[in-house]
Structure formats: structure tokens, C-alpha cells
N, C-alpha and C. Protein backbone atom coordinates (compact mmCIF):
# COMPACT_ATOMS: atom_id res chain seq x y z
N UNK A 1 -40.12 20.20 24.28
CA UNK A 1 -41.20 20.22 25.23
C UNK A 1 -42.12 19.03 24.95
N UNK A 2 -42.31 18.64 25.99
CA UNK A 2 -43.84 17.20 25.65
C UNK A 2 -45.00 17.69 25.95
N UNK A 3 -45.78 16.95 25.60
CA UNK A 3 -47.16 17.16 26.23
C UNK A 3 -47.73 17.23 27.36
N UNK A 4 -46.79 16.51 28.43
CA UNK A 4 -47.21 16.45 29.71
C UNK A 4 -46.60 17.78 30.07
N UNK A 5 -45.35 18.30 29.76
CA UNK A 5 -44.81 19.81 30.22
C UNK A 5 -46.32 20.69 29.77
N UNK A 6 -47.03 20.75 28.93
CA UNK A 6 -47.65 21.30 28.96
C UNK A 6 -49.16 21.32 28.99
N UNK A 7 -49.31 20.22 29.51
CA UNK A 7 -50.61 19.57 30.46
C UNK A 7 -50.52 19.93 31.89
N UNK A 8 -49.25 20.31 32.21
CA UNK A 8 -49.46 20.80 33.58
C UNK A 8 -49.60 21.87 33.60
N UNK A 9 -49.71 23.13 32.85
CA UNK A 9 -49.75 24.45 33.08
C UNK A 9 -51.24 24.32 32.58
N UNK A 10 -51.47 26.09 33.41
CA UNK A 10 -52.95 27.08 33.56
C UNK A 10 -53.11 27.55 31.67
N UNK A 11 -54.52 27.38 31.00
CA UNK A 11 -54.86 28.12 30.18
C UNK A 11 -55.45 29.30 30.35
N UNK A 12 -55.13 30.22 30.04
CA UNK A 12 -55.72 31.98 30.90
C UNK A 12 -55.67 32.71 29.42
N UNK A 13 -57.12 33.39 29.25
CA UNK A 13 -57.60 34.30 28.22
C UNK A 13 -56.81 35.21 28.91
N UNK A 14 -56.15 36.11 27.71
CA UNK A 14 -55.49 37.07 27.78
C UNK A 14 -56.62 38.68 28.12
N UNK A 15 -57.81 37.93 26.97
CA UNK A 15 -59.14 38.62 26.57
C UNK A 15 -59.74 38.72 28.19
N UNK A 16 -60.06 37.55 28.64
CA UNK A 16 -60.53 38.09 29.69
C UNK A 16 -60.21 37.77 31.27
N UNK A 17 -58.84 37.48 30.87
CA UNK A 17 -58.25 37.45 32.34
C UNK A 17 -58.42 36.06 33.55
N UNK A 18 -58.94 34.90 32.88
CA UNK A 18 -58.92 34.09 33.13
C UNK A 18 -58.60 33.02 32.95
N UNK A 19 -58.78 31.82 33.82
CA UNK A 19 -58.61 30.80 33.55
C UNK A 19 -59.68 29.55 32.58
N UNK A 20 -59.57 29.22 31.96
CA UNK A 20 -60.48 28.49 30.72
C UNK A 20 -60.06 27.24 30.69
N UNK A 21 -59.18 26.21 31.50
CA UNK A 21 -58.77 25.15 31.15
C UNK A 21 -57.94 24.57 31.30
N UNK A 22 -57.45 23.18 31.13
CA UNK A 22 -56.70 21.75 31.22
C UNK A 22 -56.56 21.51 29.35
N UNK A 23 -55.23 21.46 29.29
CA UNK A 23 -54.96 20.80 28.20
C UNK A 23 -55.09 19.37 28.59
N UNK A 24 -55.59 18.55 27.56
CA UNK A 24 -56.08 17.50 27.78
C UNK A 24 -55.31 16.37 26.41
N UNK A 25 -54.88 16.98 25.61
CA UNK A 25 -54.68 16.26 23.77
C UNK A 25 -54.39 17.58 22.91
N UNK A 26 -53.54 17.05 22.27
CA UNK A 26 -53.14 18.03 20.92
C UNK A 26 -53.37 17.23 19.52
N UNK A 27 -53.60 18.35 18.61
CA UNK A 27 -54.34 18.11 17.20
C UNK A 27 -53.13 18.50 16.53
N UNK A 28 -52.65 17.60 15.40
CA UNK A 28 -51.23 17.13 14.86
C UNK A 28 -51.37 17.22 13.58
N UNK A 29 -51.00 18.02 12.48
CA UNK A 29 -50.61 18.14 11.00
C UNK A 29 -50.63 17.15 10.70
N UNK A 30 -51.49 16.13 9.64
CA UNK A 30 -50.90 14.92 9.31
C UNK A 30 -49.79 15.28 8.02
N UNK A 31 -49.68 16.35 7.28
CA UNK A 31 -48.85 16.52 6.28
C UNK A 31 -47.39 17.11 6.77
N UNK A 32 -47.61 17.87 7.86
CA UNK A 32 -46.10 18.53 8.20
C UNK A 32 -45.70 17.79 9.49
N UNK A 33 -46.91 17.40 9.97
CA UNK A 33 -46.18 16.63 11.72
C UNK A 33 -46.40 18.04 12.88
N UNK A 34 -46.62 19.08 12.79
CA UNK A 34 -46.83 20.26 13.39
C UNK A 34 -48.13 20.08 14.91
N UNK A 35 -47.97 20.88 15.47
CA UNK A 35 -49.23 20.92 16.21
C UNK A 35 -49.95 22.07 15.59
N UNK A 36 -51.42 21.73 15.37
CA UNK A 36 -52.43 22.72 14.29
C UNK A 36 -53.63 23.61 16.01
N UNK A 37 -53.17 22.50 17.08
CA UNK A 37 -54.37 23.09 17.95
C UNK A 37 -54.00 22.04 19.47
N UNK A 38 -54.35 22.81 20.69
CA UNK A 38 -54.58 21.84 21.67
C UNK A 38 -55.92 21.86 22.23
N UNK A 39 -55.93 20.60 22.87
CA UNK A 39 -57.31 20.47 23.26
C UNK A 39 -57.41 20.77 24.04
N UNK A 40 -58.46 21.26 24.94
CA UNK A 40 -58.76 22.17 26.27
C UNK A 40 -60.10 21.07 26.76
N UNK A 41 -59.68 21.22 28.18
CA UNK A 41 -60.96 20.89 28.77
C UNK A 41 -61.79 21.87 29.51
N UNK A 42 -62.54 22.81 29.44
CA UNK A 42 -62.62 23.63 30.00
C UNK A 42 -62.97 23.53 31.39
N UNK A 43 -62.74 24.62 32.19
CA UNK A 43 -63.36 24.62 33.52
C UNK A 43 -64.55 25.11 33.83
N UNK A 44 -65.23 25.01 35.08
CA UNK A 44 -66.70 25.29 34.83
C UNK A 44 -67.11 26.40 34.81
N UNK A 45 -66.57 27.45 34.51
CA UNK A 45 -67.36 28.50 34.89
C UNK A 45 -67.41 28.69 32.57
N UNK A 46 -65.95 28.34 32.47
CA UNK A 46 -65.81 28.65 30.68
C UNK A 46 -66.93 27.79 30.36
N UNK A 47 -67.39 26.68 30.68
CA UNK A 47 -68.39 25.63 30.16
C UNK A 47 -69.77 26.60 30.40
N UNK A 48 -69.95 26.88 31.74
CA UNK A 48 -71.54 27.45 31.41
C UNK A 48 -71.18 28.81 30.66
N UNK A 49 -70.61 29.73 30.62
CA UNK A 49 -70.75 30.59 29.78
C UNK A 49 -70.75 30.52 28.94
N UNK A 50 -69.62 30.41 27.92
CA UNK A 50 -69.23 30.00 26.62
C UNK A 50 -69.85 29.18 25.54
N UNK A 51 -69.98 27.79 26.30
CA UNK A 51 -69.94 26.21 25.68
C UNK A 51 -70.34 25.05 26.09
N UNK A 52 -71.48 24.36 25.40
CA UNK A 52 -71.46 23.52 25.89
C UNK A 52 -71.01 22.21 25.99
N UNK A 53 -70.15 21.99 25.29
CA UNK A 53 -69.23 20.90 24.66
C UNK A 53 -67.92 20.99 25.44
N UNK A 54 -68.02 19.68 26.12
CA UNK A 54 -67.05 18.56 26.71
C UNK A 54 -65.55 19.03 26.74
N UNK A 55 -64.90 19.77 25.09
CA UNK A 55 -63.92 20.23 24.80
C UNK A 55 -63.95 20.98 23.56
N UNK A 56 -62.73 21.59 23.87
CA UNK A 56 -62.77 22.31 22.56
C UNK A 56 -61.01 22.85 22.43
N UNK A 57 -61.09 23.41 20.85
CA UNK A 57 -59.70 23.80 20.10
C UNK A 57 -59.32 25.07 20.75
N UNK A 58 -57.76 24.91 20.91
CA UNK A 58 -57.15 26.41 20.91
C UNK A 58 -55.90 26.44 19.62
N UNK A 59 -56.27 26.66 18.69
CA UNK A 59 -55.62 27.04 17.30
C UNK A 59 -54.35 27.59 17.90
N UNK A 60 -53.08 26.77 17.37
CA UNK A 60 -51.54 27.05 17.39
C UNK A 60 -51.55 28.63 17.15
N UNK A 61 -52.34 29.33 16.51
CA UNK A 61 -52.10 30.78 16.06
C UNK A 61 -52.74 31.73 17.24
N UNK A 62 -53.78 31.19 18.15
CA UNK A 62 -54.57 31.79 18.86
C UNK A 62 -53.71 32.03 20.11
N UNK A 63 -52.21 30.96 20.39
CA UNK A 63 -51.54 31.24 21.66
C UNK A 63 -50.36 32.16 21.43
N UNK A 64 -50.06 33.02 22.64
CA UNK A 64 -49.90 34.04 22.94
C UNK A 64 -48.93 34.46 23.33
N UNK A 65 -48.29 33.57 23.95
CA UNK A 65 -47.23 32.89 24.76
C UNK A 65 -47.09 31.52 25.93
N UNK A 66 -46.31 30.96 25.64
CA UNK A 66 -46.20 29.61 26.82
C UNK A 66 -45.03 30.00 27.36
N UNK A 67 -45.44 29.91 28.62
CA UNK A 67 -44.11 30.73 29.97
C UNK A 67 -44.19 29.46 31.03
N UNK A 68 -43.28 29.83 31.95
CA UNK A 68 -43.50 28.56 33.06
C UNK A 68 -44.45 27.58 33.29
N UNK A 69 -45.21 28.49 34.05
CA UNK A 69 -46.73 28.02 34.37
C UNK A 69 -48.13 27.98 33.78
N UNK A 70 -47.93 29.12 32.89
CA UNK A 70 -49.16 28.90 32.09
C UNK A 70 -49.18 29.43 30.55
N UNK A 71 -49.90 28.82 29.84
CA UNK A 71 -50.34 29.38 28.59
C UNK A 71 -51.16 30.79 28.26
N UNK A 72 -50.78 31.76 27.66
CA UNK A 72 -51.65 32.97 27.42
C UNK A 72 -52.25 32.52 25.92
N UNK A 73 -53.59 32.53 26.04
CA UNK A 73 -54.30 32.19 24.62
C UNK A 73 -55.32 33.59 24.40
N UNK A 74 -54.87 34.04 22.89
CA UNK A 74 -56.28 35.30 22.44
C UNK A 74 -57.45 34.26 21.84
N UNK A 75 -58.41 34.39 22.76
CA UNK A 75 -59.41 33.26 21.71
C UNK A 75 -60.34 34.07 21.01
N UNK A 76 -61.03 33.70 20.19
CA UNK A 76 -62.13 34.60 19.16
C UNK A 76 -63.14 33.28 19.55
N UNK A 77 -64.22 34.24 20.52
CA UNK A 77 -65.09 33.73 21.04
C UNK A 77 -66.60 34.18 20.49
């Protein structure tokens, strides 16, 4: 899978049933080469609630499943 396969799919809290985001960049193990996290851009409704910062991590452990179209992420918010 590349990055762009999964720059095109929906990020959707499992937690709360929505949509939260655009993968935008992934965060890379420099010791194993692994992906440790992807970057999210959030959408606006996750920005005013949540966060106010530009972007933010979804920890390799926090996703849920990656299916066709979208990513299921549990986030600890």
C-alpha cells in the first residue's frame, strides 16, 4: 500500500461516528523503518471542537481497521 492509497480514504472515529480528517504525511520509525503514526488534517468541525492545531497524530496502535474507503481510528481524546 502507498501513501497516496491511503490519502485518499475517510478518517472516521469509531468513538464517535465521524469523520475527523485527511491524511496528509506519515511519521516513520527511524530505527525499524515502520510507520509509528499518520498525520491527519482535521476537518472543521474536529478542529473547533477538539483542537486547535493545524494537525495532529493518529498512533499506528490507535487504528482500527483500513478497509476500502476509509480508516476506522479509536482515538483517546
Amino acid at each position: 500500500m502507498r501513501l497516496s492509497d491511503l490519502q485518499s480514504k475517510d478518517v472516521i472515529s469509531i468513538v464517535e461516528g465521524k469523520k475527523i480528517g485527511n491524511i496528509i504525511d506519515v511519521k516513520i520509525e527511524e530505527a525499524s523503518g515502520q510507520i509509528a503514526a499518520l498525520v491527519v488534517e482535521p476537518n472543521r468541525f474536529f478542529l473547533n471542537v477538539f483542537t486547535s492545531r493545524q494537525e495532529f497524530e493518529i498512533y499506528w496502535s490507535e487504528i482500527e481497521k483500513i478497509g476500502e474507503d476509509v480508516i476506522l481510528v479509536r482515538m483517546k481524546v
